[in-house]
N, C-alpha and C. Protein backbone atom coordinates (compact mmCIF):
# COMPACT_ATOMS: atom_id res chain seq x y z
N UNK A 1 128.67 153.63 135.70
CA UNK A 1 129.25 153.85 137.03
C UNK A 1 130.36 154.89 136.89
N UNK A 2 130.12 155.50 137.73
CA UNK A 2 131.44 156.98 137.83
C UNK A 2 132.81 156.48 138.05
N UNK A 3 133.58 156.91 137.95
CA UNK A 3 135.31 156.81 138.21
C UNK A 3 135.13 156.68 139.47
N UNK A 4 135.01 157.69 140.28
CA UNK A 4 135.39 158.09 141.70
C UNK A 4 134.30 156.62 142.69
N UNK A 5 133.47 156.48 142.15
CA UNK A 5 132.40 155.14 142.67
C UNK A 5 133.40 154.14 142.28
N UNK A 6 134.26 153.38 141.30
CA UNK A 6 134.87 152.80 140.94
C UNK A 6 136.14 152.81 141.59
N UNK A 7 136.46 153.68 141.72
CA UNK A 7 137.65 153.92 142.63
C UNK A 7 137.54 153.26 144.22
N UNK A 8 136.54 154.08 144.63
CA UNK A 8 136.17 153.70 146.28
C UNK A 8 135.83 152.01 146.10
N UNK A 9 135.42 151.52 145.18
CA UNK A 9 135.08 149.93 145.28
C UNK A 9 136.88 149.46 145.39
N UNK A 10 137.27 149.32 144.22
CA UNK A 10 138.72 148.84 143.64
C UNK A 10 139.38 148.94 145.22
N UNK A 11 139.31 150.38 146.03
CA UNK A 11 140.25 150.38 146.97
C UNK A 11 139.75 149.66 147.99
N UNK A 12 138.37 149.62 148.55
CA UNK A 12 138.23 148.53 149.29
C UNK A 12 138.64 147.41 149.24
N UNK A 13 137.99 146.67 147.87
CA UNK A 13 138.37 145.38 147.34
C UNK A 13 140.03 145.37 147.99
N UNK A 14 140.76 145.89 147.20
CA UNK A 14 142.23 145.63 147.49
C UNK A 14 142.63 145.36 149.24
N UNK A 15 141.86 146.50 149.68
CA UNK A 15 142.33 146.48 151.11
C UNK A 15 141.82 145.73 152.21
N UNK A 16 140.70 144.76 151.80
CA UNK A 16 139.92 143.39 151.93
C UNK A 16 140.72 142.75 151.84
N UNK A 17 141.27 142.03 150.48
CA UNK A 17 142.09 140.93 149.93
C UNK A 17 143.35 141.47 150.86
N UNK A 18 144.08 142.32 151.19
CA UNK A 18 145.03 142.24 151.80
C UNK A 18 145.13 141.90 153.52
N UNK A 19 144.05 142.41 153.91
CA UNK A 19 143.29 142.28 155.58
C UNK A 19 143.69 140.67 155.76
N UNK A 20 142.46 139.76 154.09
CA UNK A 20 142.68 138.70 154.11
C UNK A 20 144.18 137.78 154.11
N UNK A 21 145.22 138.07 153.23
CA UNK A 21 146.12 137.50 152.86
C UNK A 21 147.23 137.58 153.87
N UNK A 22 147.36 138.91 154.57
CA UNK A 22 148.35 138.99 155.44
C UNK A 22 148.54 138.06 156.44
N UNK A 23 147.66 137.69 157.59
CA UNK A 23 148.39 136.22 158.24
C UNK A 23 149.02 135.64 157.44
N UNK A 24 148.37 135.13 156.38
CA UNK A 24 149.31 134.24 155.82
C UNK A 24 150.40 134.21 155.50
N UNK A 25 150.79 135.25 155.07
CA UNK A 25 152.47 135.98 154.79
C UNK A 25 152.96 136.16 156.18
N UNK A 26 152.44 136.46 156.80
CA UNK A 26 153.41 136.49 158.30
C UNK A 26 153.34 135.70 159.29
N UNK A 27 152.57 134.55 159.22
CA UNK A 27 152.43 133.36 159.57
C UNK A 27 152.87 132.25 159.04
N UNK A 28 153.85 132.17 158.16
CA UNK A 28 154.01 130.69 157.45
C UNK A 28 154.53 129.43 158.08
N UNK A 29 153.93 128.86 157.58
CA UNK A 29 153.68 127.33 158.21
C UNK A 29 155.10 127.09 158.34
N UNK A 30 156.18 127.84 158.24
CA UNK A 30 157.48 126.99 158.24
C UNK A 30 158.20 127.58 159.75
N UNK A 31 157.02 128.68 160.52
CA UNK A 31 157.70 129.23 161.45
C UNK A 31 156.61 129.10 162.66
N UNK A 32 156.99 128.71 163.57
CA UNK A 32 156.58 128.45 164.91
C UNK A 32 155.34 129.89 165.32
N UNK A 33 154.08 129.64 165.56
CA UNK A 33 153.07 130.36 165.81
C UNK A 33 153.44 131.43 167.51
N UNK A 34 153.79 132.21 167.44
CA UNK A 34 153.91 132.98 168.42
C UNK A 34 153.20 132.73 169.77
N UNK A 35 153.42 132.87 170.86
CA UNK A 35 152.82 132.48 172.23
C UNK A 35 151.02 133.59 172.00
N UNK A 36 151.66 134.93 171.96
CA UNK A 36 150.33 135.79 172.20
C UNK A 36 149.52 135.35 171.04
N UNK A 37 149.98 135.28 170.29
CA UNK A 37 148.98 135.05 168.64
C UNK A 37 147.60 134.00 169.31
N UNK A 38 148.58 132.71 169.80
CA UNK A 38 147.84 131.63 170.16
C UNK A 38 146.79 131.72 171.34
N UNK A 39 147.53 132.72 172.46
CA UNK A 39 146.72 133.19 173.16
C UNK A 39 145.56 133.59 173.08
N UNK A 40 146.09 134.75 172.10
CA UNK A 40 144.52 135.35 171.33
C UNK A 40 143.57 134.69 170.60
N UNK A 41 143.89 133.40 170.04
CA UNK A 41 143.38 132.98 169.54
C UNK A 41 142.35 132.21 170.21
N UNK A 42 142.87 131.98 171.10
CA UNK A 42 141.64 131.16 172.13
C UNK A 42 140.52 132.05 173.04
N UNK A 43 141.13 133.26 173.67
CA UNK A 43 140.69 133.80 174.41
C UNK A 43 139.27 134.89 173.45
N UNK A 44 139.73 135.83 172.19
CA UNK A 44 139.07 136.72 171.45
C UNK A 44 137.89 136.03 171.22
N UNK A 45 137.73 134.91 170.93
CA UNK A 45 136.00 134.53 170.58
C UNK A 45 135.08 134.48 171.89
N UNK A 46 135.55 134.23 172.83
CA UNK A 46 134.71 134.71 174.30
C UNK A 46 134.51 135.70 174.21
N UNK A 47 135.07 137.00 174.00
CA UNK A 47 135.65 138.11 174.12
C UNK A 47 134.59 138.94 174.00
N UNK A 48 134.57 138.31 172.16
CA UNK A 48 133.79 139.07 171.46
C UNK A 48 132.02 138.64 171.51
N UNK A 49 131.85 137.50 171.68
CA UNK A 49 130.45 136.66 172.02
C UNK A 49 130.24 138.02 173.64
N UNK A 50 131.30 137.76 174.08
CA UNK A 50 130.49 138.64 175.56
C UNK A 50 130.30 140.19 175.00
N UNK A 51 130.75 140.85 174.57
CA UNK A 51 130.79 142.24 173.88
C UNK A 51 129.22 142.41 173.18
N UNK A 52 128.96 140.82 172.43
CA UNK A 52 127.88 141.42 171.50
C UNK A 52 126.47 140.84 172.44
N UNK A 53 126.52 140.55 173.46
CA UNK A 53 125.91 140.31 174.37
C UNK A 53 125.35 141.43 174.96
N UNK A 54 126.37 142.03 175.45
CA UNK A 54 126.58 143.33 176.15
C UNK A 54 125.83 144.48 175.40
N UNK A 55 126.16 144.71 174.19
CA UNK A 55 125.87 145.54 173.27
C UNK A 55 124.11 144.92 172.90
N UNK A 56 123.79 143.72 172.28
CA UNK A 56 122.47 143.49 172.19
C UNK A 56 121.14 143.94 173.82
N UNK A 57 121.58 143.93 174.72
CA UNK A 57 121.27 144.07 176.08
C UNK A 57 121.41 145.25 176.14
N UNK A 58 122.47 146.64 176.25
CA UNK A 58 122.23 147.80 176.57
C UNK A 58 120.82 148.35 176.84
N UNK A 59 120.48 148.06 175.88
CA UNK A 59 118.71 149.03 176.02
C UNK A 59 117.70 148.32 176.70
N UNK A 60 117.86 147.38 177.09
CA UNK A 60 116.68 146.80 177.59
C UNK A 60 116.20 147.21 178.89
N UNK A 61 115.04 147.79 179.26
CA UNK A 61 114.81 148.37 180.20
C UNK A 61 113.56 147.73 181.08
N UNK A 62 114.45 147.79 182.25
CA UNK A 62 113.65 146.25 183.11
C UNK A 62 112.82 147.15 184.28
N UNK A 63 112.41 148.44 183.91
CA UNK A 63 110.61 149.80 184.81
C UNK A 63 110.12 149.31 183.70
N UNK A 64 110.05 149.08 183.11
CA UNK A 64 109.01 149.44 181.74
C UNK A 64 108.28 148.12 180.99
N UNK A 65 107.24 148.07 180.79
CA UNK A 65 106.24 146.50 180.15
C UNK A 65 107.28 146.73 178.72
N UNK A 66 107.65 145.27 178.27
CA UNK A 66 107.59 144.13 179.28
C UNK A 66 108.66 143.72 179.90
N UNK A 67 109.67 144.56 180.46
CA UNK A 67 110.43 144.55 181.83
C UNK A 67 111.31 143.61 181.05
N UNK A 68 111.79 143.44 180.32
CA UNK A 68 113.04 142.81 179.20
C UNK A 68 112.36 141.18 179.55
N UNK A 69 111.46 140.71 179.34
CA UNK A 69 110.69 139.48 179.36
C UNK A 69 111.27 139.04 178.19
N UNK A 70 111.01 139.76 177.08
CA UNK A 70 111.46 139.03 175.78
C UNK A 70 112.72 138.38 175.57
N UNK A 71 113.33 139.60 176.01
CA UNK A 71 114.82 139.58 176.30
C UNK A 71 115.62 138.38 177.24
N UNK A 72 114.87 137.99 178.01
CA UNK A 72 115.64 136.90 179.41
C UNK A 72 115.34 135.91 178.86
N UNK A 73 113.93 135.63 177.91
CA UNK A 73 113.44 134.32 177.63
C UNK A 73 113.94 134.08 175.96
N UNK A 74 114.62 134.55 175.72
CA UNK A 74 115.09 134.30 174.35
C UNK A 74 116.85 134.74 174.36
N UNK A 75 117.21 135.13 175.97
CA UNK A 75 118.78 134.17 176.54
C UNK A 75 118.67 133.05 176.82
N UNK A 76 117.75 132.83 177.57
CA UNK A 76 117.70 131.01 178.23
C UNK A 76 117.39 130.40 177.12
N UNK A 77 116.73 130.60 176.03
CA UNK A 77 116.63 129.60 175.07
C UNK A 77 117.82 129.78 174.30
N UNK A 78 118.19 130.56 173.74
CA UNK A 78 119.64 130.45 173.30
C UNK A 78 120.55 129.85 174.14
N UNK A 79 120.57 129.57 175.25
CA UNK A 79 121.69 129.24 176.25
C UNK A 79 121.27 127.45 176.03
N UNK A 80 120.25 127.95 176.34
CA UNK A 80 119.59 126.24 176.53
C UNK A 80 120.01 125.46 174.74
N UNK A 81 119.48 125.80 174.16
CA UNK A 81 119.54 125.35 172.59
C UNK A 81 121.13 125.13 172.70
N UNK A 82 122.16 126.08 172.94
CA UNK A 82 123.66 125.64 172.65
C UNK A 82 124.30 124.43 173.28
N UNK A 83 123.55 124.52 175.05
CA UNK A 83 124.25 123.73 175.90
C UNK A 83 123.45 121.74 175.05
N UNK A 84 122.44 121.92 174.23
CA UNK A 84 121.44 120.66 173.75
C UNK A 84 122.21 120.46 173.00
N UNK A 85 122.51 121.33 171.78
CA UNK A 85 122.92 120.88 170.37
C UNK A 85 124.74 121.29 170.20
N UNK A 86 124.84 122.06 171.08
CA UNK A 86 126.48 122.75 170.94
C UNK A 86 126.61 123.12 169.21
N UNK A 87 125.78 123.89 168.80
CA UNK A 87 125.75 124.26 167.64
C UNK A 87 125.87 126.21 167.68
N UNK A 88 127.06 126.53 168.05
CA UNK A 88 126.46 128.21 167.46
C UNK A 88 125.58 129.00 166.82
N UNK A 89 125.69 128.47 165.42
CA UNK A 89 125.00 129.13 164.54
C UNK A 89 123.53 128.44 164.76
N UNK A 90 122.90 127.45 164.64
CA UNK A 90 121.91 126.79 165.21
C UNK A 90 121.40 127.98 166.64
N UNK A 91 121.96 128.19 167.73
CA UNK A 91 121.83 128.78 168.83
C UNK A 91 121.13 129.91 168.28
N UNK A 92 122.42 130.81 167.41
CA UNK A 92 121.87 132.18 167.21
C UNK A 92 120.74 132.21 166.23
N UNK A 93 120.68 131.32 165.63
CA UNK A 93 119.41 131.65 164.68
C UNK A 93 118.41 131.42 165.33
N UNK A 94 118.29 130.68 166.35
CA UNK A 94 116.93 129.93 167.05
C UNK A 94 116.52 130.94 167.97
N UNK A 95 117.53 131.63 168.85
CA UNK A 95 117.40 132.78 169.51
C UNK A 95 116.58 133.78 169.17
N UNK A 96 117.09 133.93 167.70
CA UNK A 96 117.18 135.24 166.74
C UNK A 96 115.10 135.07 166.57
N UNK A 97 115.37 133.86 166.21
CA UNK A 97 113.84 133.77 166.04
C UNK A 97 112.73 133.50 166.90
N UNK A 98 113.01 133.17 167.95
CA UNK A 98 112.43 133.10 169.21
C UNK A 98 112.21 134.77 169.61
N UNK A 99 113.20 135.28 169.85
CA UNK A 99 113.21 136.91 170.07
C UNK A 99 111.80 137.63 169.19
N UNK A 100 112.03 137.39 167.79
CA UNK A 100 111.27 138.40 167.24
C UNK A 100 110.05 137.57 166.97
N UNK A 101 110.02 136.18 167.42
CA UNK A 101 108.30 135.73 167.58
C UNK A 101 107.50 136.59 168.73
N UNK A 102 108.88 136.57 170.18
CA UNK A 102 107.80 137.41 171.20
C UNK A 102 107.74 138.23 171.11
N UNK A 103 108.32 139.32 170.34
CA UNK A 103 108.46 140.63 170.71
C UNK A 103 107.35 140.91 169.05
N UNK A 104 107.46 140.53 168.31
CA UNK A 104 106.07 140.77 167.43
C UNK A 104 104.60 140.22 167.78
N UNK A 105 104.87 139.23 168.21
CA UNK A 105 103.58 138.64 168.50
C UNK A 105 102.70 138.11 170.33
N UNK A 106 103.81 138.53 170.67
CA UNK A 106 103.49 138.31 172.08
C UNK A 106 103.61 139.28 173.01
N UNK A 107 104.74 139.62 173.07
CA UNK A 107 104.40 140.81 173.88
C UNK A 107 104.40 142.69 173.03
């Protein structure tokens, strides 16, 4: 492995582990959690679930066969599967695989 390949790893690495460690240093348990922090903390996971929503959906184009069919019926089952099991990850994988059953094999 080259220096300069070695280099670009090492500096990621470092700047990972630090991404990671910092709350913790500026969060310590001995000091009262800030109002917005907490804020954010509740509000950003909607946030971002609606964003990648948004972003998975862009292209789907509802002139054209099959008129985002795949697409509507593998939201409602994801919707449906979360509101059954209240499992996220369960949701998205079931989705995930529902999606590319119809869209390979069905439509």
């Amino acid at each position: 492995m080259n220096m300069h390949a070695l280099g670009i790893v090492a500096v990621a690495a470092l700047v990972t582990a630090a991404l990671r460690f910092l709350p913790f240093a500026v969060f310590r348990g001995d000091r009262e959690t800030p109002p917005y922090i907490a804020y954010l903390g509740k509000v950003l996971p909607f946030a971002i679930m609606g964003m990648l929503v948004v972003f998975c959906l862009k292209g789907v184009s509802l002139t054209a066969a099959p008129y985002g069919l795949p697409e509507l019926i593998a939201c409602v089952f994801t919707a449906g599967l979360h509101v059954w099991k209240r499992n996220t990850l369960l949701s998205i994988a079931g989705g995930t695989a529902v999606y590319m059953v119809l869209v390979q094999m069905v439509f």
